[in-house]
PDB file of N, CA and C in Angstrom:
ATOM      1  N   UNK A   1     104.065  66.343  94.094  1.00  0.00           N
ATOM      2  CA  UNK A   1     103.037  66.671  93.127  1.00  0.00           C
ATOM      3  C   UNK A   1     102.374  67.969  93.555  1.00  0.00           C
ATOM      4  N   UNK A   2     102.178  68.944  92.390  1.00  0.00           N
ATOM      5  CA  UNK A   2     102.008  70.409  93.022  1.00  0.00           C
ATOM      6  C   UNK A   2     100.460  70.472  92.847  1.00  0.00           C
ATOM      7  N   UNK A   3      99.209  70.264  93.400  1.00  0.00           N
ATOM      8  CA  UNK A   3      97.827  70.336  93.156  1.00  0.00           C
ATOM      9  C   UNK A   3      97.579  71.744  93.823  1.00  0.00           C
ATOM     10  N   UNK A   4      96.255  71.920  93.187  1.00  0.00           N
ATOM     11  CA  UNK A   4      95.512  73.054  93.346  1.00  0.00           C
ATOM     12  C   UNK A   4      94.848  72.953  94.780  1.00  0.00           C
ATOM     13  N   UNK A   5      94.551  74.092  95.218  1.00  0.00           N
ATOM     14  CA  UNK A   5      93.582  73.638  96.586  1.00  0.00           C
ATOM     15  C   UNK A   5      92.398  73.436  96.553  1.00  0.00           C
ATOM     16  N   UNK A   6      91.965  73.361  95.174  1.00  0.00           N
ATOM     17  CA  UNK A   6      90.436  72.840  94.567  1.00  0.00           C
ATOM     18  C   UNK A   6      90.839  71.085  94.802  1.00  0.00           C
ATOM     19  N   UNK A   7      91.972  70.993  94.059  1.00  0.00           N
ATOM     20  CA  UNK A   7      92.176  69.596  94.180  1.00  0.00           C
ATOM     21  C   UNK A   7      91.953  68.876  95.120  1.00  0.00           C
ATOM     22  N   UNK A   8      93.193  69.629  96.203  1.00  0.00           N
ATOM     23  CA  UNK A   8      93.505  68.639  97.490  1.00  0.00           C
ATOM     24  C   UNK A   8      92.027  68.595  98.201  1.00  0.00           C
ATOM     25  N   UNK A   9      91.319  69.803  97.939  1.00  0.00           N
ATOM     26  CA  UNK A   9      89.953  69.968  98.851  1.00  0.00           C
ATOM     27  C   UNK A   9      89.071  68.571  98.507  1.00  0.00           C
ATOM     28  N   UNK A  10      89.219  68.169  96.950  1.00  0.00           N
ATOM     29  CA  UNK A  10      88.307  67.191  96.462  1.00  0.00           C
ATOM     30  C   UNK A  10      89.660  65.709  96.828  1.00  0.00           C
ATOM     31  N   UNK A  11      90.658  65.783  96.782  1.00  0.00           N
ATOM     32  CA  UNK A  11      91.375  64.474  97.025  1.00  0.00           C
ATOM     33  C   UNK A  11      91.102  64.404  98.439  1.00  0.00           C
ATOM     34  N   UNK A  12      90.880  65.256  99.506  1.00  0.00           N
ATOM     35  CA  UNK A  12      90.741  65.350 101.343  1.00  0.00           C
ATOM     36  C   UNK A  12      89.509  64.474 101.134  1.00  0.00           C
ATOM     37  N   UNK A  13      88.107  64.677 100.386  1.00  0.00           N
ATOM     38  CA  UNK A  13      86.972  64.320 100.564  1.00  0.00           C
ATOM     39  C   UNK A  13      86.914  62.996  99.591  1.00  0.00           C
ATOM     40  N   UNK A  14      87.451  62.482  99.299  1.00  0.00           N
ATOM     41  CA  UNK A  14      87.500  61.130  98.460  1.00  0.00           C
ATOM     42  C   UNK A  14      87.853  60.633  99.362  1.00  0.00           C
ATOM     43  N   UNK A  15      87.351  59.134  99.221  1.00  0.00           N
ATOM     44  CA  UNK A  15      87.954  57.929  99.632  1.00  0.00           C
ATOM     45  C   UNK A  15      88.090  56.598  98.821  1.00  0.00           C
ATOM     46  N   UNK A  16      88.084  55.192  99.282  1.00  0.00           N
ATOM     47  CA  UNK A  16      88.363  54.063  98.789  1.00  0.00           C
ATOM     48  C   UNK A  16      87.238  53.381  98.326  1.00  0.00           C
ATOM     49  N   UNK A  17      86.052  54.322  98.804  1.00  0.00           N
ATOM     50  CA  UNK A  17      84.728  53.938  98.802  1.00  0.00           C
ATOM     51  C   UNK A  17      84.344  54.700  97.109  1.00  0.00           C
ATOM     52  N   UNK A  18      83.351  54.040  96.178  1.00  0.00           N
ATOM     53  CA  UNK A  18      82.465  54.962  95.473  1.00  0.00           C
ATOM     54  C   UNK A  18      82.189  56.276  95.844  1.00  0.00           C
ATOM     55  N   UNK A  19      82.397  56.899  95.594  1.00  0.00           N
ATOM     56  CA  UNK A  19      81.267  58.420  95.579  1.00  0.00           C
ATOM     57  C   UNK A  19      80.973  58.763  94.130  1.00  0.00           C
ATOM     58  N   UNK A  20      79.901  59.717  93.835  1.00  0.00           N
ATOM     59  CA  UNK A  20      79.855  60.133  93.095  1.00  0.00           C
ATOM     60  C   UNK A  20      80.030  62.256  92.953  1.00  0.00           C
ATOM     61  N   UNK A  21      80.543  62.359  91.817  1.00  0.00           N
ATOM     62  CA  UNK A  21      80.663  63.988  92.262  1.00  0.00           C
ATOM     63  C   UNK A  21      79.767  64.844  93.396  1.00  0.00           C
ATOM     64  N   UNK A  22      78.454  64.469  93.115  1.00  0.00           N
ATOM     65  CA  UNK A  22      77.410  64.653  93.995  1.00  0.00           C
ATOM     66  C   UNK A  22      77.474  65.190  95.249  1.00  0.00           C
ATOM     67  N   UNK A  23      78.251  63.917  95.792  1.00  0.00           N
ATOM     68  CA  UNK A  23      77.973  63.343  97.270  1.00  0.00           C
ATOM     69  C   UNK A  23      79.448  64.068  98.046  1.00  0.00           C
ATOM     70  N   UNK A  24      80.259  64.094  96.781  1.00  0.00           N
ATOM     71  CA  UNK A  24      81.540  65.366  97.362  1.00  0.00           C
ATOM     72  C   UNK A  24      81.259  66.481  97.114  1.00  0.00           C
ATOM     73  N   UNK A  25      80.489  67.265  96.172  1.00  0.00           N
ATOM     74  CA  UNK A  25      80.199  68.310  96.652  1.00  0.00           C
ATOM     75  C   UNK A  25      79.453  68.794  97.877  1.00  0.00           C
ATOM     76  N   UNK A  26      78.615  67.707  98.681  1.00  0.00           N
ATOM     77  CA  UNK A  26      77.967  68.181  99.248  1.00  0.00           C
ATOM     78  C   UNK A  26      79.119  67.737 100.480  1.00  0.00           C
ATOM     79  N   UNK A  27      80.123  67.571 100.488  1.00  0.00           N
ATOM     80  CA  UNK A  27      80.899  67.719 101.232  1.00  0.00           C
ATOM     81  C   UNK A  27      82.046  69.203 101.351  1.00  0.00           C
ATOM     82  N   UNK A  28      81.886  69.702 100.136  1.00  0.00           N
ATOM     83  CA  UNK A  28      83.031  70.845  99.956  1.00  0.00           C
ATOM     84  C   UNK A  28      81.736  71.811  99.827  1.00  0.00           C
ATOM     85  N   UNK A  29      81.900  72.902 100.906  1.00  0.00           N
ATOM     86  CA  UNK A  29      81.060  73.739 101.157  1.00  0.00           C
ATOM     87  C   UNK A  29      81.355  75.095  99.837  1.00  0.00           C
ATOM     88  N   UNK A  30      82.821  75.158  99.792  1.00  0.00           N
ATOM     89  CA  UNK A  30      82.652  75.562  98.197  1.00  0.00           C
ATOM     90  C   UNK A  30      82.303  75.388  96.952  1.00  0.00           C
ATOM     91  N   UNK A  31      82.100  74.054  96.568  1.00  0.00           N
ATOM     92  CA  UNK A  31      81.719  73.499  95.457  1.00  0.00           C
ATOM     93  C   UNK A  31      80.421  73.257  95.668  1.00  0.00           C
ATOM     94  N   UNK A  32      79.550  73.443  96.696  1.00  0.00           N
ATOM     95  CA  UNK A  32      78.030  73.073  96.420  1.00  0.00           C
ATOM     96  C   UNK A  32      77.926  74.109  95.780  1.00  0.00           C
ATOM     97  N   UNK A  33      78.168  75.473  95.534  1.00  0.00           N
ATOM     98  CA  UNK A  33      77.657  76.678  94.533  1.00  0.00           C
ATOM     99  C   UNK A  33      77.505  76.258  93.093  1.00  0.00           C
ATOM    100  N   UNK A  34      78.766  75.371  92.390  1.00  0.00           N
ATOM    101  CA  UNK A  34      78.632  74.681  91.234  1.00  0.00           C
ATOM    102  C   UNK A  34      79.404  73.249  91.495  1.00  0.00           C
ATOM    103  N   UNK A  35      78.544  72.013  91.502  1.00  0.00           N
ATOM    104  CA  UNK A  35      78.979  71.037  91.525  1.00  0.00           C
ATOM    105  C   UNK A  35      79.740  70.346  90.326  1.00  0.00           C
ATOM    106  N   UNK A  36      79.515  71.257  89.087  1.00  0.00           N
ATOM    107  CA  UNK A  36      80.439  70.777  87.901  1.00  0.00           C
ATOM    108  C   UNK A  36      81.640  71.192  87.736  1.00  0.00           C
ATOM    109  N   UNK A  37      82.164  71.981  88.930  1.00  0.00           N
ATOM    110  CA  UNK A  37      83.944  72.328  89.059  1.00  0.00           C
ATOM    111  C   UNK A  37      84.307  71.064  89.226  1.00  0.00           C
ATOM    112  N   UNK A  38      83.527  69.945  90.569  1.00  0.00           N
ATOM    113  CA  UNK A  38      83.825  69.166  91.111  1.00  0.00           C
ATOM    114  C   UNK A  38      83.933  67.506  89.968  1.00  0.00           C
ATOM    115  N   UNK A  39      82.870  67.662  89.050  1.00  0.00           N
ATOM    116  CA  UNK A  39      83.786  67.046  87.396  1.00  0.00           C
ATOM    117  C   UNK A  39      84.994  67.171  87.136  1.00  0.00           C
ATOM    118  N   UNK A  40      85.031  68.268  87.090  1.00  0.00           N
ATOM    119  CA  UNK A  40      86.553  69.185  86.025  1.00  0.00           C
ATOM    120  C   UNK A  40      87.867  68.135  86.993  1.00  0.00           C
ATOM    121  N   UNK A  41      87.014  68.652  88.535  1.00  0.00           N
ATOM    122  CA  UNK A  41      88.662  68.518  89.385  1.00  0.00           C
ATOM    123  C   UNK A  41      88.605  66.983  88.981  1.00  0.00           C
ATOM    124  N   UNK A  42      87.740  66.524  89.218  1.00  0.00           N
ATOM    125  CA  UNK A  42      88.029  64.523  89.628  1.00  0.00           C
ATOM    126  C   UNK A  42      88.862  63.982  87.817  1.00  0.00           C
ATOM    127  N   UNK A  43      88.700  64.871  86.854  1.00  0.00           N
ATOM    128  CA  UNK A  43      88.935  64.225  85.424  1.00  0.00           C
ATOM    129  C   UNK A  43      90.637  64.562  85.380  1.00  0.00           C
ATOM    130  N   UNK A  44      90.451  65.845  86.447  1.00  0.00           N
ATOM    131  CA  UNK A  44      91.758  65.932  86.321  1.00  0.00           C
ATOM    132  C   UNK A  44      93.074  65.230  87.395  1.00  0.00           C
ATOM    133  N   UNK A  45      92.139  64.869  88.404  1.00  0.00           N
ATOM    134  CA  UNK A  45      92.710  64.020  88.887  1.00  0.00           C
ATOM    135  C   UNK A  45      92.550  62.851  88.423  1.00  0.00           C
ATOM    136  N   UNK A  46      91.646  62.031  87.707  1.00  0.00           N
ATOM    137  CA  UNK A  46      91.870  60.809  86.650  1.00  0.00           C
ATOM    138  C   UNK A  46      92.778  60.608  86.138  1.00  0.00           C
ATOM    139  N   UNK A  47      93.345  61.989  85.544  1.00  0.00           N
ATOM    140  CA  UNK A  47      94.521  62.118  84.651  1.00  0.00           C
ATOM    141  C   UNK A  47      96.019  61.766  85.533  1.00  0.00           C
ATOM    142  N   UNK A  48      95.885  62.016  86.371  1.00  0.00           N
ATOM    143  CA  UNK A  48      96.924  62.521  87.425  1.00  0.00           C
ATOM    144  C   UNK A  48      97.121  60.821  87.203  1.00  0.00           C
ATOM    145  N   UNK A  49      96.262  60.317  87.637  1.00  0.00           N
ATOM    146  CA  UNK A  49      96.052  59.100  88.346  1.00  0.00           C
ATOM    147  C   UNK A  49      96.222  58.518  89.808  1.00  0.00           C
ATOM    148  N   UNK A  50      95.543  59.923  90.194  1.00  0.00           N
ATOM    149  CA  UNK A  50      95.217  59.635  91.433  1.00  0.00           C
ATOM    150  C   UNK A  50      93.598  59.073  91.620  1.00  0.00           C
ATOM    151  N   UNK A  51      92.946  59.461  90.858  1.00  0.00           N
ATOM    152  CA  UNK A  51      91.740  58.878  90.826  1.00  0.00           C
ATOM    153  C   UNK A  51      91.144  57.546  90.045  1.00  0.00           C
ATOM    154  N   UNK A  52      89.784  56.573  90.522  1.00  0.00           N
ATOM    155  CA  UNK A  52      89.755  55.732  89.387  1.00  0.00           C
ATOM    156  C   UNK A  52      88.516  55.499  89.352  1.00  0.00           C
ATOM    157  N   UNK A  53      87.603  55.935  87.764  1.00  0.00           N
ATOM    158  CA  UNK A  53      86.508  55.870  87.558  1.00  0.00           C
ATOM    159  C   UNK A  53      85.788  54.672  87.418  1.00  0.00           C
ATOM    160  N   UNK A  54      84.575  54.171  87.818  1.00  0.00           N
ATOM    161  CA  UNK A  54      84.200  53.029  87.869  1.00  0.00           C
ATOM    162  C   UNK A  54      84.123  52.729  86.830  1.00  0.00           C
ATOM    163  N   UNK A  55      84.121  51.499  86.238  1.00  0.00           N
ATOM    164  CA  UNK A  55      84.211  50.930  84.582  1.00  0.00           C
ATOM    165  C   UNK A  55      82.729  50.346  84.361  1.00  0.00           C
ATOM    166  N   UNK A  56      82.182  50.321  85.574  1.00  0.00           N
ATOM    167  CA  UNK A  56      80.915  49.610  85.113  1.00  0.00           C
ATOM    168  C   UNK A  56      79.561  50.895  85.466  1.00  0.00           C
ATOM    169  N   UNK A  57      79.568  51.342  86.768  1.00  0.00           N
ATOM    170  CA  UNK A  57      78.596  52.166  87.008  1.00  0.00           C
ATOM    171  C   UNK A  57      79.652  53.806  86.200  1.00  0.00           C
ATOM    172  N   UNK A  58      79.030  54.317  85.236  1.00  0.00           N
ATOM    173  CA  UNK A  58      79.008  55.803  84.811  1.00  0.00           C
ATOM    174  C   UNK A  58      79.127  56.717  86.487  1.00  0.00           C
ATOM    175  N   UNK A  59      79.825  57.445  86.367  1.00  0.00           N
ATOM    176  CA  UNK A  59      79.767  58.844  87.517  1.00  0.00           C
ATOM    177  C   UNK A  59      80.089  58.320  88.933  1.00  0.00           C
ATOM    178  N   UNK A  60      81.132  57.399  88.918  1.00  0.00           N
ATOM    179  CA  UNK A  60      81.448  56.919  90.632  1.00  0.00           C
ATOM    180  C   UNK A  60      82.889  57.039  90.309  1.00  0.00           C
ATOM    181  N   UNK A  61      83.367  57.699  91.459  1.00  0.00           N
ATOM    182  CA  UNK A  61      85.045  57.937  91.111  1.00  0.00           C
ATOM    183  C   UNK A  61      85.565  57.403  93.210  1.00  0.00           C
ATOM    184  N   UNK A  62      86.370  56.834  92.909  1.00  0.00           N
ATOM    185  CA  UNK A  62      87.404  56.349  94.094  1.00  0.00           C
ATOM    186  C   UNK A  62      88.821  56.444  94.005  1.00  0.00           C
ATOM    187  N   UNK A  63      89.532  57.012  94.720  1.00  0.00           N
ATOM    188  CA  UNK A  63      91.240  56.881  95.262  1.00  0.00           C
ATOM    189  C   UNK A  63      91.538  55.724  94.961  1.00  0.00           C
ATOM    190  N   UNK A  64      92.716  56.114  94.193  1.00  0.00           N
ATOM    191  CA  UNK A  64      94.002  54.661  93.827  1.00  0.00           C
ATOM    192  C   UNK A  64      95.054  54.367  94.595  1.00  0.00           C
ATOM    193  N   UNK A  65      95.484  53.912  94.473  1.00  0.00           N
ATOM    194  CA  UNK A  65      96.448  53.625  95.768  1.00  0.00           C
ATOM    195  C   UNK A  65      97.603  54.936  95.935  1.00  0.00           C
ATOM    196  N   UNK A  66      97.792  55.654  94.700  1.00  0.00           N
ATOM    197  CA  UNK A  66      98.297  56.153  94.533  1.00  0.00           C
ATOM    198  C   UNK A  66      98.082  57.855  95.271  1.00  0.00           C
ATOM    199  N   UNK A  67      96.774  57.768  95.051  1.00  0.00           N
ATOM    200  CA  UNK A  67      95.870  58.991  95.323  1.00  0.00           C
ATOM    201  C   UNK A  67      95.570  58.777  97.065  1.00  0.00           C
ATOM    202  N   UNK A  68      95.686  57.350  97.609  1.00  0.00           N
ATOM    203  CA  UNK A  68      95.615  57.628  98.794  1.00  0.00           C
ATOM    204  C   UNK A  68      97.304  58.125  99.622  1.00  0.00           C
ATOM    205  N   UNK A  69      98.016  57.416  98.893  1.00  0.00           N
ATOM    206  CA  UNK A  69      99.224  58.107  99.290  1.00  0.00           C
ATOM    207  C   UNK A  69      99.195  59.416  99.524  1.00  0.00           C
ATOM    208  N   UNK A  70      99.090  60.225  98.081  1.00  0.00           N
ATOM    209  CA  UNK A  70      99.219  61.892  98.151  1.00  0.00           C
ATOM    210  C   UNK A  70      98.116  62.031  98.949  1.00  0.00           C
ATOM    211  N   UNK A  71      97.135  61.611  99.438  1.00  0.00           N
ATOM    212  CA  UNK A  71      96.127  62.103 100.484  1.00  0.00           C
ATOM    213  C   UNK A  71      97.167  62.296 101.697  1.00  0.00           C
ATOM    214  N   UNK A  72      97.595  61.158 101.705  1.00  0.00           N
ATOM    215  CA  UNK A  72      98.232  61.077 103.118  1.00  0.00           C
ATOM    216  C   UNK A  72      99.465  62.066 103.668  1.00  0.00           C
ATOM    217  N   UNK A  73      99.657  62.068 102.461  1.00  0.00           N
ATOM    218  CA  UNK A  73     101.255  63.335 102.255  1.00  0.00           C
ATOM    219  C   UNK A  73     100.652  64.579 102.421  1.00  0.00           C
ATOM    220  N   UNK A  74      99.661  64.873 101.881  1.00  0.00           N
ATOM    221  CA  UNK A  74      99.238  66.256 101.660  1.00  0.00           C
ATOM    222  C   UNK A  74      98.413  66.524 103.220  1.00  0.00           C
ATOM    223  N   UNK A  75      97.933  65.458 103.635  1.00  0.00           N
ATOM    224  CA  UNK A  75      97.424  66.056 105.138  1.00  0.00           C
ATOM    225  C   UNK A  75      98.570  65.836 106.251  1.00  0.00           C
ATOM    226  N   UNK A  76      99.090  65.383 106.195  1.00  0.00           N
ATOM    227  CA  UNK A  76     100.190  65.350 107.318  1.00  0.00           C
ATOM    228  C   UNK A  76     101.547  66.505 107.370  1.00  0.00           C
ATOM    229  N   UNK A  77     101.263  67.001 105.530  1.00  0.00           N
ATOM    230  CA  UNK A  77     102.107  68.311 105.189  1.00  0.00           C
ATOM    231  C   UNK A  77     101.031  69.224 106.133  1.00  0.00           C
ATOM    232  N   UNK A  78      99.699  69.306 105.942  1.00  0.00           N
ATOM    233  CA  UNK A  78      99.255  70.348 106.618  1.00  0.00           C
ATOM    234  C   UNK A  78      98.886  70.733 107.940  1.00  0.00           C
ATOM    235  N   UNK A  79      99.641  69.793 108.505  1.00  0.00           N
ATOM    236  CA  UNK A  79      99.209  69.301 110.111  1.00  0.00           C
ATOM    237  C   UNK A  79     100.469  70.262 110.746  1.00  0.00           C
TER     238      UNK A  79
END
């Protein structure tokens, strides 16, 4: 799967846990400038389906099983 390095930057900082865009931008020292790239990327990783939006709380996004895979691929590619 060919992602952007906006992506992988926001799939590196996800986990299995809730977050909300928020709380990853303030993890990606690039995206605190505009935290609404960090929307764009997660919808588009929704799409991917690497990501999965909470159905009950609005604005909490977590890794699918799927999305932890390519986590895992994509950091061990960069190692």
């Amino acid at each position: 799967m060919n992602l952007t390095l906006q992506q992988q930057s926001v799939l590196s900082a996800l986990t299995t846990e809730w977050q909300s865009p928020v709380q990853l931008a303030e993890q990606l020292p690039q995206a605190s400038e505009n935290p609404l790239d960090v929307n764009r990327l997660l919808k588009d990783l929704l799409r991917d389906g690497l990501v999965q939006a909470n159905p009950v709380v609005l604005g909490l996004y977590r890794l699918t099983s799927l999305g932890t895979t390519i986590k895992k691929t994509e950091s061990s590619e960069n190692e």
